[in-house]
C-alpha atoms as a PDB file:
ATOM      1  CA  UNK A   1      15.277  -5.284 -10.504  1.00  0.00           C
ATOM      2  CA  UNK A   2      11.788  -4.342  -9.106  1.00  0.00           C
ATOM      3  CA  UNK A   3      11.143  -1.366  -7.534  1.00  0.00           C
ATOM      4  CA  UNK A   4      11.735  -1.355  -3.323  1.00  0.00           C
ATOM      5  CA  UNK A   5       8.842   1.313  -1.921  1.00  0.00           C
ATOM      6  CA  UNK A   6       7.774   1.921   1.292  1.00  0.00           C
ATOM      7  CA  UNK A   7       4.279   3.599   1.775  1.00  0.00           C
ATOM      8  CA  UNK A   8       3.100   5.024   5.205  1.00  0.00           C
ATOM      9  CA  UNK A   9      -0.666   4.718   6.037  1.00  0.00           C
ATOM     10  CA  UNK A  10      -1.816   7.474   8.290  1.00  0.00           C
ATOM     11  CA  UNK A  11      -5.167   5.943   8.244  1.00  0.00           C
ATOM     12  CA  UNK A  12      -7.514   8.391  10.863  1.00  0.00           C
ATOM     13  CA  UNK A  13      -4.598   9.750  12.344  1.00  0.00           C
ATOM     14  CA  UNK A  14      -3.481  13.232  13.502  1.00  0.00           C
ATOM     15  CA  UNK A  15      -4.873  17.027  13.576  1.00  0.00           C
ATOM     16  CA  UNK A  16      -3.515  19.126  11.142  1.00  0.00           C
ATOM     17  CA  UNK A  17      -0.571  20.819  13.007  1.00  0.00           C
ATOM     18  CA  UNK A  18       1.044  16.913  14.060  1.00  0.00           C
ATOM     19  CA  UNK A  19      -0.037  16.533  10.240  1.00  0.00           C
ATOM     20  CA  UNK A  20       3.045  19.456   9.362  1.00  0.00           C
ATOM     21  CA  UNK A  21       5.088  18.289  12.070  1.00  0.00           C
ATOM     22  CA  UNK A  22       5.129  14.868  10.966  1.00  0.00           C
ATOM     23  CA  UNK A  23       5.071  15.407   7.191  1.00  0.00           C
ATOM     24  CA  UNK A  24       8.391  18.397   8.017  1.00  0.00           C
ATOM     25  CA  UNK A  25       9.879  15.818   9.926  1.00  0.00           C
ATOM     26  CA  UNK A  26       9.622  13.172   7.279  1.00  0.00           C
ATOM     27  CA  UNK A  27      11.144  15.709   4.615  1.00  0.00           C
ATOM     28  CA  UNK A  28      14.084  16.346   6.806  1.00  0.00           C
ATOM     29  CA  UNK A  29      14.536  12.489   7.669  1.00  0.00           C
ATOM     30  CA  UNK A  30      15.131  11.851   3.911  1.00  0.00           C
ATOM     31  CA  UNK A  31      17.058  15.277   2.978  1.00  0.00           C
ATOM     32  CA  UNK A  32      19.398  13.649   5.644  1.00  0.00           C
ATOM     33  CA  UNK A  33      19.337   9.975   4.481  1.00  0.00           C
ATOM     34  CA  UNK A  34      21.084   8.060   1.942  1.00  0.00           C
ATOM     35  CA  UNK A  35      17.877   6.163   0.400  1.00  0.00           C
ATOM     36  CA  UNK A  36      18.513   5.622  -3.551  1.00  0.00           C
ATOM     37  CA  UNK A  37      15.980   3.687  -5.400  1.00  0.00           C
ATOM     38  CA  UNK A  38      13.428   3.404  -2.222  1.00  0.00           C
ATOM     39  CA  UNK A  39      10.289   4.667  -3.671  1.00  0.00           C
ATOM     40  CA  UNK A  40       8.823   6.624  -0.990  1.00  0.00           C
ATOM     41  CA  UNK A  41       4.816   7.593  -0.229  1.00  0.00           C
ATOM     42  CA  UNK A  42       2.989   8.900   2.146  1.00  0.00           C
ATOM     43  CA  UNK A  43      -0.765   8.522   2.410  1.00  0.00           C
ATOM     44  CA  UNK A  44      -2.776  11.012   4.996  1.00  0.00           C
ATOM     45  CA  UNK A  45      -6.180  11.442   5.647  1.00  0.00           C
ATOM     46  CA  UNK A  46      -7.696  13.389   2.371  1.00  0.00           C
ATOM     47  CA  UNK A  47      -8.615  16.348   4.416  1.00  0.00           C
ATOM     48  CA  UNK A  48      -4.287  16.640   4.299  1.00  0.00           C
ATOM     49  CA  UNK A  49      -4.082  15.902   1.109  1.00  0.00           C
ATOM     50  CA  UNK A  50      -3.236  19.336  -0.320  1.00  0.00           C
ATOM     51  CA  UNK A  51      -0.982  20.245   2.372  1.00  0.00           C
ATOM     52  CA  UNK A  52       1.171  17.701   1.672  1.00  0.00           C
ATOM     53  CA  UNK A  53       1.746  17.828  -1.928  1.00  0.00           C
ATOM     54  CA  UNK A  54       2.857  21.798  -0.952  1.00  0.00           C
ATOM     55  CA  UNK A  55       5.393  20.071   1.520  1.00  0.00           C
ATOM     56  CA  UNK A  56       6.832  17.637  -1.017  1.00  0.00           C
ATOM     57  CA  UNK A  57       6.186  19.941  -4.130  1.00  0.00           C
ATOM     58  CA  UNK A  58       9.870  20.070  -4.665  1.00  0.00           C
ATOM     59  CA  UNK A  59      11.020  16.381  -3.679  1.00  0.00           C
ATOM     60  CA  UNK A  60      11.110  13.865  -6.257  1.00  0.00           C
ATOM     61  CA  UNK A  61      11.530  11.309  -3.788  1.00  0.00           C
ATOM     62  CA  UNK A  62       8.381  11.437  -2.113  1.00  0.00           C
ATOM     63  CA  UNK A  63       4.678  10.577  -3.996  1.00  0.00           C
ATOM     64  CA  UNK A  64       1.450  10.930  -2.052  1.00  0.00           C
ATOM     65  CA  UNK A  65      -1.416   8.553  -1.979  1.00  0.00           C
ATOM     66  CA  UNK A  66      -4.838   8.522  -1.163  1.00  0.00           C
ATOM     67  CA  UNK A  67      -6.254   5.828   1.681  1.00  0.00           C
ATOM     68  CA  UNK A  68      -9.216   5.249  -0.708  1.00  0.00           C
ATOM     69  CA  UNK A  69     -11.386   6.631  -3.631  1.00  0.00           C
ATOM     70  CA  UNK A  70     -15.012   6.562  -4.560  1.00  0.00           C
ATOM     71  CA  UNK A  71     -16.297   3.724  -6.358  1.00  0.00           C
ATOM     72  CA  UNK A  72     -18.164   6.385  -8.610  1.00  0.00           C
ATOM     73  CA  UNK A  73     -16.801   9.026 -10.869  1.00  0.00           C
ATOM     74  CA  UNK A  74     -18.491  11.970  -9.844  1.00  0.00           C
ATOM     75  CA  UNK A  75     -22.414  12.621  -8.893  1.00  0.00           C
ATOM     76  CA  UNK A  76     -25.059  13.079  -5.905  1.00  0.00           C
ATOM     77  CA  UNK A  77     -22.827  10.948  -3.902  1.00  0.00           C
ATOM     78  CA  UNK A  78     -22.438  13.131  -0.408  1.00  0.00           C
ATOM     79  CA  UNK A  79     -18.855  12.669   1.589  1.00  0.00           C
ATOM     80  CA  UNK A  80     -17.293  10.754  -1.169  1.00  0.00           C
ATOM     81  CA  UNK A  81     -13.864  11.554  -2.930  1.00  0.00           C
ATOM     82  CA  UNK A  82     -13.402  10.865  -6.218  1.00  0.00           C
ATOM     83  CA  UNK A  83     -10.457   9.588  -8.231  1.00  0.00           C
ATOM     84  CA  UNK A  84     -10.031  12.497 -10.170  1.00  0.00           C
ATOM     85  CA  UNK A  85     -10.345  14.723  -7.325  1.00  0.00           C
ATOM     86  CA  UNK A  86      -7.887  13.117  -5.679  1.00  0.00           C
ATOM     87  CA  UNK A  87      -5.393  13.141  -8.892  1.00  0.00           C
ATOM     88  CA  UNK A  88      -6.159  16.591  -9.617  1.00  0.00           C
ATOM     89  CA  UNK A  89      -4.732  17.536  -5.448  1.00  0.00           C
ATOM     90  CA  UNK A  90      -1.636  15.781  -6.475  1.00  0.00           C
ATOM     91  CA  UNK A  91      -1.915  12.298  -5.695  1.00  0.00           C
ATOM     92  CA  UNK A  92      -0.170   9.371  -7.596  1.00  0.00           C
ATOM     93  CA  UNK A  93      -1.526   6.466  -5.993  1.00  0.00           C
ATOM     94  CA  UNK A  94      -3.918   5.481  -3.752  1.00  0.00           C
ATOM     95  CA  UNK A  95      -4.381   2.268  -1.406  1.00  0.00           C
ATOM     96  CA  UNK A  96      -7.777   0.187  -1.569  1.00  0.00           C
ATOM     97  CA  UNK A  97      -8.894  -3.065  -0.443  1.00  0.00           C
ATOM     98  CA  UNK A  98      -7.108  -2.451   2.800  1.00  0.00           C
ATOM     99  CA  UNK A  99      -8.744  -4.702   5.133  1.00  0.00           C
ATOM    100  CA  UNK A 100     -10.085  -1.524   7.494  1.00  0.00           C
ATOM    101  CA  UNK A 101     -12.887  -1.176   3.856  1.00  0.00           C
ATOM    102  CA  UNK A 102     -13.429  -4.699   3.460  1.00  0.00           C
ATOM    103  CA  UNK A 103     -14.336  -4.993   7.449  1.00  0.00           C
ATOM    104  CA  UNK A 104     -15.375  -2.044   8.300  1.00  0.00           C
ATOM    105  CA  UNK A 105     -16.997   0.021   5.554  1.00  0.00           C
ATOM    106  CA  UNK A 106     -18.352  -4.013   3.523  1.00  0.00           C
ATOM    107  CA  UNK A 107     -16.547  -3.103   0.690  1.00  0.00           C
ATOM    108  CA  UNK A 108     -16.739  -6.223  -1.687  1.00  0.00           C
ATOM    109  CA  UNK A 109     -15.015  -7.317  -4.698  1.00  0.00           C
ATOM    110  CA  UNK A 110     -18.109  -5.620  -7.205  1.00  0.00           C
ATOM    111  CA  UNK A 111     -17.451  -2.611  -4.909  1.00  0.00           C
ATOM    112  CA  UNK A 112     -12.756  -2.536  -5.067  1.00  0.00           C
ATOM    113  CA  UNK A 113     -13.293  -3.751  -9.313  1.00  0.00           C
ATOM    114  CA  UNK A 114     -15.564  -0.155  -9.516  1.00  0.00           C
ATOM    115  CA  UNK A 115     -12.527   1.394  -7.147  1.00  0.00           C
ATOM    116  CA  UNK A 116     -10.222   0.163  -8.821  1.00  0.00           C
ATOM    117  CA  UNK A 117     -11.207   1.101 -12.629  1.00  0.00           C
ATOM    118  CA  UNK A 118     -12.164   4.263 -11.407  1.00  0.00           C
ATOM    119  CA  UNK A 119      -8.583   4.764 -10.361  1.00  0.00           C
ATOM    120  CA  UNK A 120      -6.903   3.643 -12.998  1.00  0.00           C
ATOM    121  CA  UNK A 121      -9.081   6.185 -15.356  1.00  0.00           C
ATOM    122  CA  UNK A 122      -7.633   8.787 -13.199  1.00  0.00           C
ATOM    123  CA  UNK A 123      -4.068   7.936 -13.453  1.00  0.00           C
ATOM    124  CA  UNK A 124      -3.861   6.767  -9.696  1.00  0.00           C
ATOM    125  CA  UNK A 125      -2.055   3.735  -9.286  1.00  0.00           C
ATOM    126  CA  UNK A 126      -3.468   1.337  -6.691  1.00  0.00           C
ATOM    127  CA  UNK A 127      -1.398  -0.253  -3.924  1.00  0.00           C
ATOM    128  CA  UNK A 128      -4.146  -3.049  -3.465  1.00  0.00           C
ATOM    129  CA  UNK A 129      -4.570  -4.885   0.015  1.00  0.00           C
ATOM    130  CA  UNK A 130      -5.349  -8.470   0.542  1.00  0.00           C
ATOM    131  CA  UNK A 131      -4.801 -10.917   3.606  1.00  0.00           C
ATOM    132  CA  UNK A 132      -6.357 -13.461   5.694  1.00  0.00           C
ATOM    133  CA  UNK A 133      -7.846 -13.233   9.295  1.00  0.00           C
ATOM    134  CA  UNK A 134      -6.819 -14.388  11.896  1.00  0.00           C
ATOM    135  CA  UNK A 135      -9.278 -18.175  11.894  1.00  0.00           C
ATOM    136  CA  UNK A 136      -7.927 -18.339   7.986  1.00  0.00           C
ATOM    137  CA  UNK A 137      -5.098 -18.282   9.147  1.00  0.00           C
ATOM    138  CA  UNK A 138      -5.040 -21.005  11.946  1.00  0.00           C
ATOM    139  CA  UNK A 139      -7.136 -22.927   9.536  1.00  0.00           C
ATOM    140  CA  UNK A 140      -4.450 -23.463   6.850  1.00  0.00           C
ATOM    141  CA  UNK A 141      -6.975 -21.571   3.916  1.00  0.00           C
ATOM    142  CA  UNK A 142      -4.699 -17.826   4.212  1.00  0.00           C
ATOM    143  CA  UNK A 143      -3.113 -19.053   0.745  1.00  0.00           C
ATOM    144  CA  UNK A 144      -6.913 -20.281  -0.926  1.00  0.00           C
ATOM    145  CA  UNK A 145      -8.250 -16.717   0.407  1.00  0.00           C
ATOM    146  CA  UNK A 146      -5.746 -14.736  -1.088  1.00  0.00           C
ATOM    147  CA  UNK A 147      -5.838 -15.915  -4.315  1.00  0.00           C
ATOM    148  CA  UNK A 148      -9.727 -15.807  -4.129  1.00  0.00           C
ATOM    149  CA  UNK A 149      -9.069 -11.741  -3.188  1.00  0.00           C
ATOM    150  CA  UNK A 150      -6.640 -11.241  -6.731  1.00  0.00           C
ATOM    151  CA  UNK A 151      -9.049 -13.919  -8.213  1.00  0.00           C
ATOM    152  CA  UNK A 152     -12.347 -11.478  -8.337  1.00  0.00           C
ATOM    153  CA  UNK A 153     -10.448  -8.414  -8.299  1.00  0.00           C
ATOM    154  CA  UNK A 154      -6.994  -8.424 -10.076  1.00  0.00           C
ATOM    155  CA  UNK A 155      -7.282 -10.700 -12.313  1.00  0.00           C
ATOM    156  CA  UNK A 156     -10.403  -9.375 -14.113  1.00  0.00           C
ATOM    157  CA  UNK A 157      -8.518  -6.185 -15.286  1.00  0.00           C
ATOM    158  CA  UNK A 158      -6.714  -6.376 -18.700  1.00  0.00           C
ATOM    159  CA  UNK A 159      -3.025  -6.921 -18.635  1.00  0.00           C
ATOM    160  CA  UNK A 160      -2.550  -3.333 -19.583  1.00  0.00           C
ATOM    161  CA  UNK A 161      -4.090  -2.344 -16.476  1.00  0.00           C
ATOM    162  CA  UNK A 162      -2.579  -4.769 -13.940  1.00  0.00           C
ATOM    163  CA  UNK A 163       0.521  -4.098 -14.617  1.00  0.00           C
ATOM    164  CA  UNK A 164       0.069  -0.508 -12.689  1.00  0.00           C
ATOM    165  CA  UNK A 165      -0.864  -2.571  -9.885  1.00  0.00           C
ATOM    166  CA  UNK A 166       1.161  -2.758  -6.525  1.00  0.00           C
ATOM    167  CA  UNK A 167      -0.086  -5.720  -3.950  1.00  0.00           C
ATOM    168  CA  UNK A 168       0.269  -5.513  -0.132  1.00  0.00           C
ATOM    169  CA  UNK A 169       0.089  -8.843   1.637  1.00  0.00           C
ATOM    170  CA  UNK A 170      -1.534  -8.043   5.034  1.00  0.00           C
ATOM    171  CA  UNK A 171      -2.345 -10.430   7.073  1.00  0.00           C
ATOM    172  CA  UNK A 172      -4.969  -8.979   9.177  1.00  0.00           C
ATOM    173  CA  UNK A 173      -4.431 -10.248  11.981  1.00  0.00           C
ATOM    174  CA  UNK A 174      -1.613  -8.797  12.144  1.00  0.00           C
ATOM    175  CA  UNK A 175      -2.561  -5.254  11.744  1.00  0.00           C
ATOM    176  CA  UNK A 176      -2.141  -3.076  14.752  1.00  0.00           C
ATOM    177  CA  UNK A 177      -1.923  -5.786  17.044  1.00  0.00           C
ATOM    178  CA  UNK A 178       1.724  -5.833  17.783  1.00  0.00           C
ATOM    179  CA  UNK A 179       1.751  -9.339  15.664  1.00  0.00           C
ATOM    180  CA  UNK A 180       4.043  -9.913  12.688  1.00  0.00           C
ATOM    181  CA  UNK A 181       4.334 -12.866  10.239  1.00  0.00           C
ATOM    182  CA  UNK A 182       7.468 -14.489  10.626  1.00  0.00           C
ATOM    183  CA  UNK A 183       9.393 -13.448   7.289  1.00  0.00           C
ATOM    184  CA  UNK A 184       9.041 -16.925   6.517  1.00  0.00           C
ATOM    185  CA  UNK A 185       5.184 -16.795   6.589  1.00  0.00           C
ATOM    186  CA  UNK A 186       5.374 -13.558   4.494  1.00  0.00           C
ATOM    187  CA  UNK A 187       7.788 -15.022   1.835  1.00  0.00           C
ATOM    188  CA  UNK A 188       5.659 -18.133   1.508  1.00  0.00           C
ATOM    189  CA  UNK A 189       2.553 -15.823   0.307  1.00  0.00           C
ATOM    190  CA  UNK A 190       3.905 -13.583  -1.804  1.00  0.00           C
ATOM    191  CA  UNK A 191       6.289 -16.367  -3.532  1.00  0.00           C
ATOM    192  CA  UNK A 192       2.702 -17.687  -4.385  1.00  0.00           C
ATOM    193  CA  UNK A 193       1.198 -14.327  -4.991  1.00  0.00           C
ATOM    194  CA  UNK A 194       4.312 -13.969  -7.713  1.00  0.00           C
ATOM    195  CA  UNK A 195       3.218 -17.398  -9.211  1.00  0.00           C
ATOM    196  CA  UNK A 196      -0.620 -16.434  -9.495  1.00  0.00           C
ATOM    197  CA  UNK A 197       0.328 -13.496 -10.894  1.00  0.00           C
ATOM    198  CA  UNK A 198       1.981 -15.290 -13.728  1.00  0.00           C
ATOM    199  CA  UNK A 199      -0.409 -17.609 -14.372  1.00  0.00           C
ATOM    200  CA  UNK A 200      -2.999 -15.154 -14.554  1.00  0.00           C
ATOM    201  CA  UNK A 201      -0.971 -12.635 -17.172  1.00  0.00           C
ATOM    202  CA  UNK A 202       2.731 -13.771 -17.482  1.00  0.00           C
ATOM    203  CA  UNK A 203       5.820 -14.123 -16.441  1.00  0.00           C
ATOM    204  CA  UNK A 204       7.231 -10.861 -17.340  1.00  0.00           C
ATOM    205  CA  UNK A 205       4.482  -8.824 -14.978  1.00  0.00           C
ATOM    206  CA  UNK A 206       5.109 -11.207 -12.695  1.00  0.00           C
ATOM    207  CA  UNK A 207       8.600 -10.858 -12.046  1.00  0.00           C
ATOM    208  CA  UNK A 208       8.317  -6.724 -12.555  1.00  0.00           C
ATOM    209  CA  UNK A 209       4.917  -6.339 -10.017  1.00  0.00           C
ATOM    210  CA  UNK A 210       5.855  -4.694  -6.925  1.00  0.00           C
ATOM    211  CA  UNK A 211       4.747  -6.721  -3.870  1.00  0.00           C
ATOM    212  CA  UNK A 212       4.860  -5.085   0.045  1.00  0.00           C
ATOM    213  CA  UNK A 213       4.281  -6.632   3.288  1.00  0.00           C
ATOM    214  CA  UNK A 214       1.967  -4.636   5.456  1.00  0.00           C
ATOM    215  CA  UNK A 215       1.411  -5.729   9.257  1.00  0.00           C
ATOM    216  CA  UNK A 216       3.063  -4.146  12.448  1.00  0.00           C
ATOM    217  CA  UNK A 217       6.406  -3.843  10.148  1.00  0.00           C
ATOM    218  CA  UNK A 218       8.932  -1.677  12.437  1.00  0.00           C
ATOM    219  CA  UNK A 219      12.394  -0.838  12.301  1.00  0.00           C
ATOM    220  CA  UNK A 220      13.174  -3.694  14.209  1.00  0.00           C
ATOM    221  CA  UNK A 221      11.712  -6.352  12.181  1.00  0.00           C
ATOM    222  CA  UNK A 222      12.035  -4.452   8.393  1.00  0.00           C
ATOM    223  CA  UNK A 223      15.367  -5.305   7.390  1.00  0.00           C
ATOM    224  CA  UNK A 224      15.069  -9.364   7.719  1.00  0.00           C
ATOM    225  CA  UNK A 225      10.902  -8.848   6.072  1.00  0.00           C
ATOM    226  CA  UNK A 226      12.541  -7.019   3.356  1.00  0.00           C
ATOM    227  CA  UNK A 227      15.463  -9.509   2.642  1.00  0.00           C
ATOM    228  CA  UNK A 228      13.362 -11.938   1.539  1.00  0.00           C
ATOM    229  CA  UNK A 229      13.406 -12.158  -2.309  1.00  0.00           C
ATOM    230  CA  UNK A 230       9.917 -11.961  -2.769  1.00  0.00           C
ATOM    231  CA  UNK A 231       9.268  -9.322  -0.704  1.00  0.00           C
ATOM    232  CA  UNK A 232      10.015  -5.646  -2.079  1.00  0.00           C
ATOM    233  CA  UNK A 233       8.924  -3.221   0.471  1.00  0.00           C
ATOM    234  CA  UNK A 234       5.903  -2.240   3.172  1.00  0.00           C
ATOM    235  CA  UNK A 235       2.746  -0.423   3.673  1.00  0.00           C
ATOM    236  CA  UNK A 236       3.474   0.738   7.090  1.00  0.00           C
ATOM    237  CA  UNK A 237       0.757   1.651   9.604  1.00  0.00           C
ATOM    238  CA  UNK A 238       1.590   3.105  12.974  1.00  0.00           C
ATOM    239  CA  UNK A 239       5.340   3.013  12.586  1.00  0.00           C
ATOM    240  CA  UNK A 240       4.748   5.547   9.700  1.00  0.00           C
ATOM    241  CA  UNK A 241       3.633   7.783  11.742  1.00  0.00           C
ATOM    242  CA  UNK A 242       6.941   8.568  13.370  1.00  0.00           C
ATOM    243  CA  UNK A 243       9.373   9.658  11.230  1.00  0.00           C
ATOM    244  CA  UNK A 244      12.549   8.283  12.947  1.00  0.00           C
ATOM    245  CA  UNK A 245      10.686   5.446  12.757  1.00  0.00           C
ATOM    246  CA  UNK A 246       9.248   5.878   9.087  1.00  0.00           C
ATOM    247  CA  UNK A 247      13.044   6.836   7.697  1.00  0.00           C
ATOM    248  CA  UNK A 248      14.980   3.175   9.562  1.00  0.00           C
ATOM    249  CA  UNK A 249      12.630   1.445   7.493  1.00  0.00           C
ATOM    250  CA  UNK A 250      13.083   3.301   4.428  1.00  0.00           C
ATOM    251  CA  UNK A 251      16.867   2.793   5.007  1.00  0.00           C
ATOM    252  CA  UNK A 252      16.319  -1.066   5.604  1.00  0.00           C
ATOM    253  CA  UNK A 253      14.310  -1.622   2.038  1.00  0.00           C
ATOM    254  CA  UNK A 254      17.302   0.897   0.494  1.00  0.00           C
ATOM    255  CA  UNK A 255      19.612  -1.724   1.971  1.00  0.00           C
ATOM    256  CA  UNK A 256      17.634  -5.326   1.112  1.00  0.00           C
END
């Protein structure tokens, strides 16, 4: 059985008193929840980092990632965060390719392989992003630029290394929009992502890789996202940053 997680992606989100509110309210959420085998992380701005890993410093159940890391290992590099940095304040994985960097911030495929191998020195393990926009979509290429994504990125680590991968399938444009693929739509690409993956390295890392949906999942659409066989969990944006609404999808993935 492959692991079900959940991961909540505060992205540029809250001051630092919502910050303990939020991260208090998630802790009490799950004290009072029956979530077994639901892998649960939280990722806050970096400035929170710290904080949190006090708040969870004495629950198992909850991991704390990192919404990015530097694509150099230390240096003259002003504002950046590096890998080790971020292990050393407690953090087991971080998120990158996330389609906010690749838009936003140009971050490449030379730029997420450097991310990514400086993470993996660090012990971090990445939850990696890809998806298609919205005109790839309607355009019937969101399978061809997916694979391209794992392609130049994934798929050039050694097997030793991608198999402390996690992917998240986000389909861009449904991030923050209010838009969802149909669980249909979501099955279809990471059934395919499953089948590239074991074409590229094998069937065994394949069938053990932990893929999550990420996309305007909410408590009213997780449990039939999460039913599907391919699908084992989210990267959850807004709804993560409400923790009745955080802990109903935990409790739908601890159900699928």
């Amino acid at each position: 059985m492959r692991a079900k997680i959940v991961a909540g992606n505060w992205k540029q989100n809250l001051n630092l008193n919502e910050a303990y509110d939020l991260m208090e309210g998630i802790d009490k959420a799950i004290k009072n929840a029956d979530v077994p085998g639901v892998g649960i992380v939280i990722a806050p701005p970096a400035v929170y980092l710290s904080a949190a890993a006090d708040v969870f410093e004495f629950t198992t159940t909850v991991a704390i990632a990192a919404q990015d890391n530097s694509r150099y290992a230390s240096g003259a590099h002003t504002g950046e965060i590096s890998a080790e940095m971020l292990a050393s304040c407690g953090c087991d994985y971080v998120i990158l390719g996330h389609s906010e960097r690749r838009s936003q911030f140009q971050e490449n495929a030379e730029i997420l392989n450097e991310k990514l191998e400086r993470a993996l020195e660090s012990r971090l393990r990445p939850i990696f992003c890809v998806g298609e926009d919205l005109e790839e979509r309607r355009s019937g290429k969101y399978l061809e630029v997916v694979k391209t994504q794992l392609q130049e990125t994934l798929f050039k680590l050694p097997r030793g290394a991608a198999d402390k991968i996690i992917i998240a399938y986000e389909p861009v444009w449904a991030i923050g929009t209010g838009e969802t693929a149909s669980p249909e739509q979501a099955q279809e690409v990471h059934e395919s992502m499953r089948m590239w993956v074991k074409e590229a390295f094998d069937s065994e890392m394949a069938e053990k890789m932990p893929m999550l949906y990420g996309g305007s999942c909410k408590p009213s659409n997780a449990a039939e996202l999460f039913a599907k066989p391919d699908i084992d969990g989210g990267l959850i944006g807004g709804a993560s940053l409400k923790a009745e609404d955080f802990i109903e999808i935990i409790k739908a993935a601890g159900k699928a």
